[in-house]
C-alpha atoms as a PDB file:
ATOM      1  CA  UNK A   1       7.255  -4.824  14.199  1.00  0.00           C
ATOM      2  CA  UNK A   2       6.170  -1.567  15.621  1.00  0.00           C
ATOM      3  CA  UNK A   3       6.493   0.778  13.019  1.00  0.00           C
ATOM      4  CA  UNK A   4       4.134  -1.568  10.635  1.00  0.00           C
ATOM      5  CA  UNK A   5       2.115  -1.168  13.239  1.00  0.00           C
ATOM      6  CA  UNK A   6       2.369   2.835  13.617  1.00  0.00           C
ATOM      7  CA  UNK A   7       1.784   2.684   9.621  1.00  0.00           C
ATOM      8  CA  UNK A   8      -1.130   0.754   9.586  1.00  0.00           C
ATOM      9  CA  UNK A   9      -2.869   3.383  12.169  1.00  0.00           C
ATOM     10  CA  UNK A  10      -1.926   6.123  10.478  1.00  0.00           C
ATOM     11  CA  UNK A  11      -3.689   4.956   6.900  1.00  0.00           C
ATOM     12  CA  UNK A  12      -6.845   4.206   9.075  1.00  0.00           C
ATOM     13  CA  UNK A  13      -6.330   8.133  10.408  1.00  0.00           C
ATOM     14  CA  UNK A  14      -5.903   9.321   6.559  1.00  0.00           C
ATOM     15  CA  UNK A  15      -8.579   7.222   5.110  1.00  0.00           C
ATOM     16  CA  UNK A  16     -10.487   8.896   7.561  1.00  0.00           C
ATOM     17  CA  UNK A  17      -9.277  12.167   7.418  1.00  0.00           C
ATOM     18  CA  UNK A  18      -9.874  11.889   3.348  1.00  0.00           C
ATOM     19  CA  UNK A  19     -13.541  10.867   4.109  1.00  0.00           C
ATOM     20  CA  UNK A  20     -14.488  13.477   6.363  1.00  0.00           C
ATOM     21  CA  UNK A  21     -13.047  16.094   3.570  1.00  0.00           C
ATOM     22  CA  UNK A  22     -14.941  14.737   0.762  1.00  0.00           C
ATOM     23  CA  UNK A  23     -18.076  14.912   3.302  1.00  0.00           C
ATOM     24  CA  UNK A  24     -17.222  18.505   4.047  1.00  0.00           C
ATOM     25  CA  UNK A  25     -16.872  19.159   0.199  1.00  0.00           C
ATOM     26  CA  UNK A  26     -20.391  17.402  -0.736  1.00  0.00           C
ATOM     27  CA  UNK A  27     -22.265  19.335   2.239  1.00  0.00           C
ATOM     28  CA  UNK A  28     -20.395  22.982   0.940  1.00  0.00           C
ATOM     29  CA  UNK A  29     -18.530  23.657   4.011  1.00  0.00           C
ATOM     30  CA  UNK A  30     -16.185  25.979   3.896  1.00  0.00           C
ATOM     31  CA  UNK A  31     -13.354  25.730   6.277  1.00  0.00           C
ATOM     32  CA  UNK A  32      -9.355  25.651   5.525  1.00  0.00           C
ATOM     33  CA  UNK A  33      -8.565  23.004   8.938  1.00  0.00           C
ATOM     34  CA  UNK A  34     -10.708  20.073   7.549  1.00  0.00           C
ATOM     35  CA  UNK A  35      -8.493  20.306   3.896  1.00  0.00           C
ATOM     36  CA  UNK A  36      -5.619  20.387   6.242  1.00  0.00           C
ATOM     37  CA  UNK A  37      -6.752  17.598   8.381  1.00  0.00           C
ATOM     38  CA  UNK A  38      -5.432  14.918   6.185  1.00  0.00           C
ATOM     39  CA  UNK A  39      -1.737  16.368   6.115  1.00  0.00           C
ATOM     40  CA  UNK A  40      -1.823  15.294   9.574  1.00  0.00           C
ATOM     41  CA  UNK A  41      -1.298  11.566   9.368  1.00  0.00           C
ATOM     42  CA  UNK A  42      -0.009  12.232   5.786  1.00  0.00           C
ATOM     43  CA  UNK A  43       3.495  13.347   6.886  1.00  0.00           C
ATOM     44  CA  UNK A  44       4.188  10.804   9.285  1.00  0.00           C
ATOM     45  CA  UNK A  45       2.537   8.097   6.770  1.00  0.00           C
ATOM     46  CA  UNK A  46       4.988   8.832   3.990  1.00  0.00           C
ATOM     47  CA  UNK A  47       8.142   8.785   6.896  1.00  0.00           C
ATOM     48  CA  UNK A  48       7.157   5.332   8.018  1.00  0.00           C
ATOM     49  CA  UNK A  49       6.254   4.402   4.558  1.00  0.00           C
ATOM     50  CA  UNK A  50       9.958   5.203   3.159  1.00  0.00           C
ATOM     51  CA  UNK A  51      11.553   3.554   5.908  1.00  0.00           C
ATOM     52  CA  UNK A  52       9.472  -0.009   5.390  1.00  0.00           C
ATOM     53  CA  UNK A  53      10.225  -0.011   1.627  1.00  0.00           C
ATOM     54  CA  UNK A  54      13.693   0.946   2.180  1.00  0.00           C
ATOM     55  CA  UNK A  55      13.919  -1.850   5.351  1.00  0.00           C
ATOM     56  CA  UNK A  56      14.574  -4.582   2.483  1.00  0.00           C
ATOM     57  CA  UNK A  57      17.297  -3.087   0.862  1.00  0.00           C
ATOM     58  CA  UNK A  58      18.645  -1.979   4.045  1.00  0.00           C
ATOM     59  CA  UNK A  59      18.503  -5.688   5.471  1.00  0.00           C
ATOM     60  CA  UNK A  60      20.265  -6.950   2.667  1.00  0.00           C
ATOM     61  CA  UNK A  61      22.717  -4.563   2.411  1.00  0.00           C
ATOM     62  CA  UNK A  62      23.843  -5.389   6.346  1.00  0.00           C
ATOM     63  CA  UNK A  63      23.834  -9.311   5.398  1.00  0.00           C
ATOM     64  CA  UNK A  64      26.421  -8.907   2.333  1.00  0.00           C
ATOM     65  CA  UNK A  65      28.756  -7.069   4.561  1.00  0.00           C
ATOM     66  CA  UNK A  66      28.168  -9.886   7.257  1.00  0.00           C
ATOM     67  CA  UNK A  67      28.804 -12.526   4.486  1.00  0.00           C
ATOM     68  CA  UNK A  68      32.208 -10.507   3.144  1.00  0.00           C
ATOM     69  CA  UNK A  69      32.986 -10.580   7.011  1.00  0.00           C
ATOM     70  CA  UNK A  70      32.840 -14.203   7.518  1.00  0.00           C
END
C-alpha cells in the first residue's frame, strides 16, 4: 500500500530532520529554520499516521455493514 509507503519515508525524513537539530544544538548554532525543519515531515507523518491506525477500524466497520447486507 502506498501510503505505508509515503509513511515510512517520511519517519526516515524526521529521524533525520531530528538528527541534524540535535547536531545544530551540540555545535551552538543558532538558527530558527533548522528547529523548524522537523515540522516538515512531522505534519504529514501524523496525517498518514492517523489514517493507518484508523484503516483497521475503518475496514471492519465496511465488512459488518457488508455482512448485515448479505
Amino acid at each position: 500500500m502506498w501510503i505505508r509507503q509515503i509513511h515510512c519515508w517520511l519517519s526516515i525524513a524526521f529521524t533525520l530532520a531530528v538528527i541534524a537539530n540535535i547536531v545544530a544544538m551540540t555545535m551552538q548554532i543558532q538558527a530558527m529554520w533548522i528547529g523548524f525543519l522537523a515540522l516538515v515531515p512531522l505534519i504529514p507523518l501524523l496525517a498518514t499516521g492517523l489514517y493507518l491506525f484508523a484503516l483497521p477500524y475503518l475496514d471492519r466497520r465496511s465488512g459488518m455493514q457488508r455482512e448485515a447486507r448479505s
